[in-house]
PDB file of N, CA and C in Angstrom:
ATOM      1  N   UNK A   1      15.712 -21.218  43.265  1.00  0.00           N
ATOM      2  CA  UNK A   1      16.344 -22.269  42.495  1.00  0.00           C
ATOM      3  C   UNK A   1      15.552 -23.560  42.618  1.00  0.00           C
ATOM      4  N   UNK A   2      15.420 -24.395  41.313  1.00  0.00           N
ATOM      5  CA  UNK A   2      14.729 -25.473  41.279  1.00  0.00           C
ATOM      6  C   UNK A   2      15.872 -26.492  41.054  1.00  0.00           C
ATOM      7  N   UNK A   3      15.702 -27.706  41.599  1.00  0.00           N
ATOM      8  CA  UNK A   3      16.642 -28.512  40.992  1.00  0.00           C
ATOM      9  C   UNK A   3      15.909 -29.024  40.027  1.00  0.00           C
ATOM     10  N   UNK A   4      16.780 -29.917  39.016  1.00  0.00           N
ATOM     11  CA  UNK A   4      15.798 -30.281  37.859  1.00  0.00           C
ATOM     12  C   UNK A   4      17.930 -31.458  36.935  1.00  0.00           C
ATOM     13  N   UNK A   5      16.679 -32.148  36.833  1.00  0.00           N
ATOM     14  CA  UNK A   5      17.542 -33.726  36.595  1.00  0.00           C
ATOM     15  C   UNK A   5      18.069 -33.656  34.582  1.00  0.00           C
ATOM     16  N   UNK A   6      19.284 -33.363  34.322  1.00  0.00           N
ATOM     17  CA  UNK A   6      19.640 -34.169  32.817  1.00  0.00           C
ATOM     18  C   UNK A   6      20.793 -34.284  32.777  1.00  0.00           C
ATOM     19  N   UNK A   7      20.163 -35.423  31.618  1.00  0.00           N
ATOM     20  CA  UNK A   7      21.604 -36.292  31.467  1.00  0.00           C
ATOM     21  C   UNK A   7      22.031 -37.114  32.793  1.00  0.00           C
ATOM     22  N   UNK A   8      21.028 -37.648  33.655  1.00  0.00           N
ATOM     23  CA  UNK A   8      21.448 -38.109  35.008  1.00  0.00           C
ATOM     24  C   UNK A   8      22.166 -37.490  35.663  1.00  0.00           C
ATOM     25  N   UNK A   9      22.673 -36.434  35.497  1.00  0.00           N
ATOM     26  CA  UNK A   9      23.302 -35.366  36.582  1.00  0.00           C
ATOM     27  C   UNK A   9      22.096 -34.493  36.690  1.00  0.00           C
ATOM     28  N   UNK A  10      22.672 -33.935  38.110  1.00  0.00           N
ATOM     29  CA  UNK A  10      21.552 -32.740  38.423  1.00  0.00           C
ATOM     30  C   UNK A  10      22.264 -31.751  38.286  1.00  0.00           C
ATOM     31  N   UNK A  11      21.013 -30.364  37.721  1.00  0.00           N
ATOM     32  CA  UNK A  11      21.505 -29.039  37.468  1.00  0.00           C
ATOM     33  C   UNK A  11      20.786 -28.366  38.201  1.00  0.00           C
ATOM     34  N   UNK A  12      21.049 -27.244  38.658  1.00  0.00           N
ATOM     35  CA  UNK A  12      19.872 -25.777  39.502  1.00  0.00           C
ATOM     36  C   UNK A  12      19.532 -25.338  37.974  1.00  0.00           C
ATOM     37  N   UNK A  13      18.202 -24.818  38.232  1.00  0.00           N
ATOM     38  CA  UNK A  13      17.911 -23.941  37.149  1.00  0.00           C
ATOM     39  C   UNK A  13      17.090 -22.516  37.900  1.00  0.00           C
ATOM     40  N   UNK A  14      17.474 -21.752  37.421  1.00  0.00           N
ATOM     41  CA  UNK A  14      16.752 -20.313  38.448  1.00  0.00           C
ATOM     42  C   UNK A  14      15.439 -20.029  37.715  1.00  0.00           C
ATOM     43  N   UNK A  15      14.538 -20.062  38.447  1.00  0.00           N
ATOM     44  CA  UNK A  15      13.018 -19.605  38.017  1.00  0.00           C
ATOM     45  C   UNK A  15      12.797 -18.696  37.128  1.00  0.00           C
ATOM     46  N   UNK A  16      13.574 -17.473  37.525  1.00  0.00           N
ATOM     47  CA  UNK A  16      13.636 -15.684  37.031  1.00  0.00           C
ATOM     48  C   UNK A  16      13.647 -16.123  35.774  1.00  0.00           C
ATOM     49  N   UNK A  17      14.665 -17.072  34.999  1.00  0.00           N
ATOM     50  CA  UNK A  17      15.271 -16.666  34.024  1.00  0.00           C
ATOM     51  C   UNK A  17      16.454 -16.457  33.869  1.00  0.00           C
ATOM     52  N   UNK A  18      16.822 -15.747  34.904  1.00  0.00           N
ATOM     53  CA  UNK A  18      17.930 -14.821  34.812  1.00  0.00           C
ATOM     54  C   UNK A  18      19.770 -15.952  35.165  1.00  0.00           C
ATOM     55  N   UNK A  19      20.170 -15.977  34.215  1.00  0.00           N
ATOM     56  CA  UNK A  19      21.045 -16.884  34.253  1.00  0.00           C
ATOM     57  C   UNK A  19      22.449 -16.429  35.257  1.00  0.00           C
ATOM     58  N   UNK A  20      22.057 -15.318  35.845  1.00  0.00           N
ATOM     59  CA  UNK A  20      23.565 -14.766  36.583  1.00  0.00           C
ATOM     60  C   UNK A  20      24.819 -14.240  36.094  1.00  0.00           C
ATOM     61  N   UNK A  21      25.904 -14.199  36.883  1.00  0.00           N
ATOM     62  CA  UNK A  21      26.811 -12.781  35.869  1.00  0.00           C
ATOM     63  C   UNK A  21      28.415 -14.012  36.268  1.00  0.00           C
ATOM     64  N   UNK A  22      28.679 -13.562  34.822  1.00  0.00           N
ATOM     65  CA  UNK A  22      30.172 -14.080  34.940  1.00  0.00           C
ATOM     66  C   UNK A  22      31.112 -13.133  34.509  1.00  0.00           C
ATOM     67  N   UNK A  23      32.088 -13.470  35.161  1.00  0.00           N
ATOM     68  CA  UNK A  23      33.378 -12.325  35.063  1.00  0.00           C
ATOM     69  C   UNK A  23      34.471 -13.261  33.996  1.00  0.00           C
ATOM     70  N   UNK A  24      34.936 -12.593  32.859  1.00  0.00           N
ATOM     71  CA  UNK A  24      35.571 -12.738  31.619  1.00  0.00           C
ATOM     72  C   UNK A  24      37.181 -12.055  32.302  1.00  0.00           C
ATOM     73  N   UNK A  25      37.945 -12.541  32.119  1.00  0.00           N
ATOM     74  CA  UNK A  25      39.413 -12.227  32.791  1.00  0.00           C
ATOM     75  C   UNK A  25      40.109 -12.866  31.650  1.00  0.00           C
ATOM     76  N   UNK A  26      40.826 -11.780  30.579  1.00  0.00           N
ATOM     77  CA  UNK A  26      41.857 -12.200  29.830  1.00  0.00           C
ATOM     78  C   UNK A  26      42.928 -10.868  29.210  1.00  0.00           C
ATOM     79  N   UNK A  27      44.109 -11.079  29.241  1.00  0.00           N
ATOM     80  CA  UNK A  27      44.541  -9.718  28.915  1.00  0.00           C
ATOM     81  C   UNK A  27      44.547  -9.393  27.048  1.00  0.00           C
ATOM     82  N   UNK A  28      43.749 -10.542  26.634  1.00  0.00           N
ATOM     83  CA  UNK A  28      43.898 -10.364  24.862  1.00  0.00           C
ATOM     84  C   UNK A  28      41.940  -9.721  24.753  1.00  0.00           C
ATOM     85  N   UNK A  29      42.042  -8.586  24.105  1.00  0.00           N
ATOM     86  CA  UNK A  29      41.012  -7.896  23.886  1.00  0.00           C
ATOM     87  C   UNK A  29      40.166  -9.128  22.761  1.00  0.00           C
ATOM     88  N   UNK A  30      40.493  -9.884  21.843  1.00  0.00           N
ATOM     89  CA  UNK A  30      39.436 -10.552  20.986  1.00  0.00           C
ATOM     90  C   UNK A  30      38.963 -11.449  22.183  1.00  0.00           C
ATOM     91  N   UNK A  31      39.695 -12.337  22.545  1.00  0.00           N
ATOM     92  CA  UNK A  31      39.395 -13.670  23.680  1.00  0.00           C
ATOM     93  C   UNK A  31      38.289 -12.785  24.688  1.00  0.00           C
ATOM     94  N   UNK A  32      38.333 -11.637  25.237  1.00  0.00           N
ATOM     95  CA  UNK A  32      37.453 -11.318  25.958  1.00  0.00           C
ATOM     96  C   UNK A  32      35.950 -10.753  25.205  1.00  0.00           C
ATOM     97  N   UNK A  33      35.996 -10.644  24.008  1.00  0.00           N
ATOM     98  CA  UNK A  33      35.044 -10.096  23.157  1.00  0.00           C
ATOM     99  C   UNK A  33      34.201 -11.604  22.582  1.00  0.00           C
ATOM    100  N   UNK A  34      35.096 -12.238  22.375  1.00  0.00           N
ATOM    101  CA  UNK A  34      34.449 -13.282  21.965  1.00  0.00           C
ATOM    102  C   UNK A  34      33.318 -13.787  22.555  1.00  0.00           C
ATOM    103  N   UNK A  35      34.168 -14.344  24.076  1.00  0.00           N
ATOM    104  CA  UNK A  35      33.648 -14.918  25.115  1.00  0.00           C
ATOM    105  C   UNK A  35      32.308 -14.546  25.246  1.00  0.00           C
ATOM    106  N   UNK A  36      32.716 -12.667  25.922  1.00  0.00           N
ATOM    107  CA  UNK A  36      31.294 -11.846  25.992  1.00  0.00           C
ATOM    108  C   UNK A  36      30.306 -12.155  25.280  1.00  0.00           C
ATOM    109  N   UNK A  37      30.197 -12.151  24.005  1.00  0.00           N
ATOM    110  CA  UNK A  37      29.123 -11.876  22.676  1.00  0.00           C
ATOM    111  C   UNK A  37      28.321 -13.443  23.404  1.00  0.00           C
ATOM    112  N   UNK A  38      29.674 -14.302  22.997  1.00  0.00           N
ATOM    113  CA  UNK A  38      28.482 -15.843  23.192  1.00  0.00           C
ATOM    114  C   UNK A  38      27.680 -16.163  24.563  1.00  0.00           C
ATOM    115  N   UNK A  39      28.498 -15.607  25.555  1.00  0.00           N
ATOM    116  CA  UNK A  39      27.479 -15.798  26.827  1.00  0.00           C
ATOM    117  C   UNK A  39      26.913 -15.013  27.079  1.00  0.00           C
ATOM    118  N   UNK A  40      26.854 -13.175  26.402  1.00  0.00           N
ATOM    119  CA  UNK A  40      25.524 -12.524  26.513  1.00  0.00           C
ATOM    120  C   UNK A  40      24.342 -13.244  25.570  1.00  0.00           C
ATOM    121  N   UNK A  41      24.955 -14.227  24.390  1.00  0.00           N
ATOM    122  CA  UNK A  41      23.805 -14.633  23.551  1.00  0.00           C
ATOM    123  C   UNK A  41      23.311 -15.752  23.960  1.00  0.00           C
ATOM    124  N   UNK A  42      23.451 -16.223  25.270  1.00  0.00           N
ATOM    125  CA  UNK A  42      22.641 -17.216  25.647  1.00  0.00           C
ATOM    126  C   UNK A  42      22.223 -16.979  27.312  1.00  0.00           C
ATOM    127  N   UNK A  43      22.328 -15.456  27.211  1.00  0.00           N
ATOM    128  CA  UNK A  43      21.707 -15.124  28.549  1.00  0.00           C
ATOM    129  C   UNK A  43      22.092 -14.804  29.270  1.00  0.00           C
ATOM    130  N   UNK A  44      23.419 -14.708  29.634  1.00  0.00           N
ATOM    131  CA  UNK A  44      24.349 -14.082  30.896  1.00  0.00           C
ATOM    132  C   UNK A  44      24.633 -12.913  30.625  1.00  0.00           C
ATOM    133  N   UNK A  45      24.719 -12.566  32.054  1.00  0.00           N
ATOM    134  CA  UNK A  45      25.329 -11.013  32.253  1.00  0.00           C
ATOM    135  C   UNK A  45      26.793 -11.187  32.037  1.00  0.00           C
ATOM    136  N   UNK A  46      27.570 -10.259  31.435  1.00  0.00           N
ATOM    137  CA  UNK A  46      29.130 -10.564  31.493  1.00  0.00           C
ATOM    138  C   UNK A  46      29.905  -9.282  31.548  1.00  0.00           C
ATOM    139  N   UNK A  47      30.736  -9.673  32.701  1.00  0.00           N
ATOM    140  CA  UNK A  47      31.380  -8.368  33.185  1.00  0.00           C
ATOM    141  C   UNK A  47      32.902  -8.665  32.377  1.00  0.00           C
ATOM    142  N   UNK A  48      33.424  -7.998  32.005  1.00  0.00           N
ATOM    143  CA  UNK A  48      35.010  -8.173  31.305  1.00  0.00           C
ATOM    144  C   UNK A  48      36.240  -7.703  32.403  1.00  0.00           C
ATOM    145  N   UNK A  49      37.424  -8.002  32.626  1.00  0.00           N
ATOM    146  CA  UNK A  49      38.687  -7.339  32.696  1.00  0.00           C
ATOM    147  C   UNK A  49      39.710  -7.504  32.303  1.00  0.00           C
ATOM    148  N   UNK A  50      40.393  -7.074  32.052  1.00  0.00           N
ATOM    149  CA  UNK A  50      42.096  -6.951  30.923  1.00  0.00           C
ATOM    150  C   UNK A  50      43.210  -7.414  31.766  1.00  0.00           C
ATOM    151  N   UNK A  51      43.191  -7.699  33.116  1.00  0.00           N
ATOM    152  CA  UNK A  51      44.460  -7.646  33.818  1.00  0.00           C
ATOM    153  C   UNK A  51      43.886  -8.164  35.521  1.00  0.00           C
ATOM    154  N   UNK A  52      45.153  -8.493  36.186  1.00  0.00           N
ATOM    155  CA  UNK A  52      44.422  -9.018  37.747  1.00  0.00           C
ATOM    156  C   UNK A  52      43.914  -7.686  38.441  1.00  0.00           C
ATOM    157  N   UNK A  53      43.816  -6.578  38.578  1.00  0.00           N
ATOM    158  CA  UNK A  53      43.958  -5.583  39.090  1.00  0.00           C
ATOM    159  C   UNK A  53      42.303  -5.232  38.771  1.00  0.00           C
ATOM    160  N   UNK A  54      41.969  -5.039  37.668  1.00  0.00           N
ATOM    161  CA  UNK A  54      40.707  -5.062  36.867  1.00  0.00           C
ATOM    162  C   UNK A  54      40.031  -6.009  37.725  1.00  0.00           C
ATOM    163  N   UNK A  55      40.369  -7.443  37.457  1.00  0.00           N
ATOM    164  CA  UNK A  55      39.546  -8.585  37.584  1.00  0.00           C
ATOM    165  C   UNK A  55      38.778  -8.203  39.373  1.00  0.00           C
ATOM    166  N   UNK A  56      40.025  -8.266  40.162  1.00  0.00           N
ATOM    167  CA  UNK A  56      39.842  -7.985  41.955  1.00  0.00           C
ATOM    168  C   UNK A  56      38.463  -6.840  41.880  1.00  0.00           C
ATOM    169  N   UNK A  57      38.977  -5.973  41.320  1.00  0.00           N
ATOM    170  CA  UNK A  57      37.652  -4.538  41.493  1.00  0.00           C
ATOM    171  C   UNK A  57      36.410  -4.890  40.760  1.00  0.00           C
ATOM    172  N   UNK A  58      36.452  -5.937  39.698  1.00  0.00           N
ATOM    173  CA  UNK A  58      35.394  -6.227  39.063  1.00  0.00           C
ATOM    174  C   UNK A  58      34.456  -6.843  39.773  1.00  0.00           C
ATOM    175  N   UNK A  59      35.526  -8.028  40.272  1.00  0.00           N
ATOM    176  CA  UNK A  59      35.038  -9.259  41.877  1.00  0.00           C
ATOM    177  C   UNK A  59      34.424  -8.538  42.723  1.00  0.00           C
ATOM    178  N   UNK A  60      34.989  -7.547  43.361  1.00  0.00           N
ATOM    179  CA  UNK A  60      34.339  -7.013  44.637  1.00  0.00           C
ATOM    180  C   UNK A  60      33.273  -6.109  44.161  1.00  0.00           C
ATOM    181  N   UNK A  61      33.344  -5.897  42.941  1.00  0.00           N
ATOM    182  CA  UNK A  61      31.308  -4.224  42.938  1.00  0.00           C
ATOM    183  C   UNK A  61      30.130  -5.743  42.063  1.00  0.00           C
ATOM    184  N   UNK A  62      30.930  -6.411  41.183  1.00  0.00           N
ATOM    185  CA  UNK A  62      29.610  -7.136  41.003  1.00  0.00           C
ATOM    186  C   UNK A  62      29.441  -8.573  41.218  1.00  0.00           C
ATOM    187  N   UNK A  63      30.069  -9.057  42.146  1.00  0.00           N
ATOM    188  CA  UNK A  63      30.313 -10.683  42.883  1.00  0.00           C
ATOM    189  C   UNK A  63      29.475 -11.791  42.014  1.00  0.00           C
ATOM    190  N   UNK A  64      30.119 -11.817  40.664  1.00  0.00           N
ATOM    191  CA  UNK A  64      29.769 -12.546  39.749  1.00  0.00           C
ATOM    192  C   UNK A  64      29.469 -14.236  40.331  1.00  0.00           C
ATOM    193  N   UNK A  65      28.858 -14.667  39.666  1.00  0.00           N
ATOM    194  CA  UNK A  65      29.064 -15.874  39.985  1.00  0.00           C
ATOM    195  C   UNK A  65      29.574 -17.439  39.135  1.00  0.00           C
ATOM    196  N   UNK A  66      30.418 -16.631  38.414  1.00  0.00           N
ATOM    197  CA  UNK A  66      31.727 -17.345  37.919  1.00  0.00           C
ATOM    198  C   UNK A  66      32.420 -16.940  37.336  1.00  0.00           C
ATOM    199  N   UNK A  67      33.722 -17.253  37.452  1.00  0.00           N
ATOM    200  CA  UNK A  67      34.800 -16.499  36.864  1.00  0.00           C
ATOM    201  C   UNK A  67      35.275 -17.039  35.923  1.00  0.00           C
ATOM    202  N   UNK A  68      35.650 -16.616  34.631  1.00  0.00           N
ATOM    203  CA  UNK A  68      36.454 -17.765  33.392  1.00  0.00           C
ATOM    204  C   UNK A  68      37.865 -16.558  33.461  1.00  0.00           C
ATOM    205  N   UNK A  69      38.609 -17.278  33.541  1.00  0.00           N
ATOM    206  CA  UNK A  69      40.291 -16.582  34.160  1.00  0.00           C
ATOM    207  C   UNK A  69      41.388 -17.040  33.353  1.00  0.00           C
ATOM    208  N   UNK A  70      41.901 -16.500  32.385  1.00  0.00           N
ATOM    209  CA  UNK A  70      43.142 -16.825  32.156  1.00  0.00           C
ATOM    210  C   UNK A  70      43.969 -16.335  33.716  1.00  0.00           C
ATOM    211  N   UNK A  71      45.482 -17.425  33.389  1.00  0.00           N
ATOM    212  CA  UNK A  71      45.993 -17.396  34.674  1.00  0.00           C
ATOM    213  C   UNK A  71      47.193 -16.580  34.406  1.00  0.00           C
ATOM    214  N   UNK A  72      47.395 -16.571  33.993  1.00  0.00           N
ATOM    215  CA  UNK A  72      49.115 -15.845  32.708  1.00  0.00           C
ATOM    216  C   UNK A  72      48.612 -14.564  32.507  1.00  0.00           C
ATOM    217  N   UNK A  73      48.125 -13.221  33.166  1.00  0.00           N
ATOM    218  CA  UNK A  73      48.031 -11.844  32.661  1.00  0.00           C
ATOM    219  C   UNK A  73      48.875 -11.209  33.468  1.00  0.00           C
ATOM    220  N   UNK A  74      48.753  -9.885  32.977  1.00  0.00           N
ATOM    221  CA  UNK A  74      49.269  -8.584  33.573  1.00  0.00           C
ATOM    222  C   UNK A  74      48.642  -8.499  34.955  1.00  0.00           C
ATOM    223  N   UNK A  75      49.461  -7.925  36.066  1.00  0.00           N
ATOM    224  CA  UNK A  75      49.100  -7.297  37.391  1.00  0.00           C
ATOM    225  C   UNK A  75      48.197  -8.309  38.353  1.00  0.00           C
ATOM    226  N   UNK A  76      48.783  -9.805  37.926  1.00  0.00           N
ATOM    227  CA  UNK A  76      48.034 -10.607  39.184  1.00  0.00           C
ATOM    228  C   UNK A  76      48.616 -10.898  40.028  1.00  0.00           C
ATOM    229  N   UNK A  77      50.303 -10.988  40.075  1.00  0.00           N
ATOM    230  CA  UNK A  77      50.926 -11.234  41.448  1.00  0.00           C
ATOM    231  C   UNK A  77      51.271  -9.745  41.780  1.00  0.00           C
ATOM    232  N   UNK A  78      51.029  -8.887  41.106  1.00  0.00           N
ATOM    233  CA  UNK A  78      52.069  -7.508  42.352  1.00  0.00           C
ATOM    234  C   UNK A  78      51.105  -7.291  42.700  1.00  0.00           C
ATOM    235  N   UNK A  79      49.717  -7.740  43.274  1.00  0.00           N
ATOM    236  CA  UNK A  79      48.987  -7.474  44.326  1.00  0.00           C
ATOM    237  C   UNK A  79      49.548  -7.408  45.842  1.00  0.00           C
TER     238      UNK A  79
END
């Protein structure tokens, strides 16, 4: 990681390229399709899940490194 200065805030930017993986958490199938399409089209990896249950198993095999979460789905408190 390089740091690197805009807009007077600082951002990391990763050398590779490789912009890292975010996890998509929504129980409405378009909202998660959407999402996907635009942040695979600007470079991210994007993992999807439908429900909290999904999301946890998604978290633990590919330890994304950010999560966009609706908070209101199926199967996040009867954990």
């Amino acid at each position: 990681m390089v740091k690197s200065s805009r807009c007077g805030g600082t951002a990391l930017r990763n050398l590779s390229g490789d912009k890292g993986t975010i996890l998509v958490v929504d129980d409405e199938a378009s909202i998660r399709r959407i999402l996907q399409t635009r942040l695979e089209m600007i470079g991210y990896d994007v993992v999807t899940a439908s429900d909290g249950e999904e999301a946890l198993l998604a978290f633990r095999k590919e330890t994304p490194d950010l999560i966009v979460l609706d908070v209101m789905m199926p199967k996040l408190w009867e954990m």
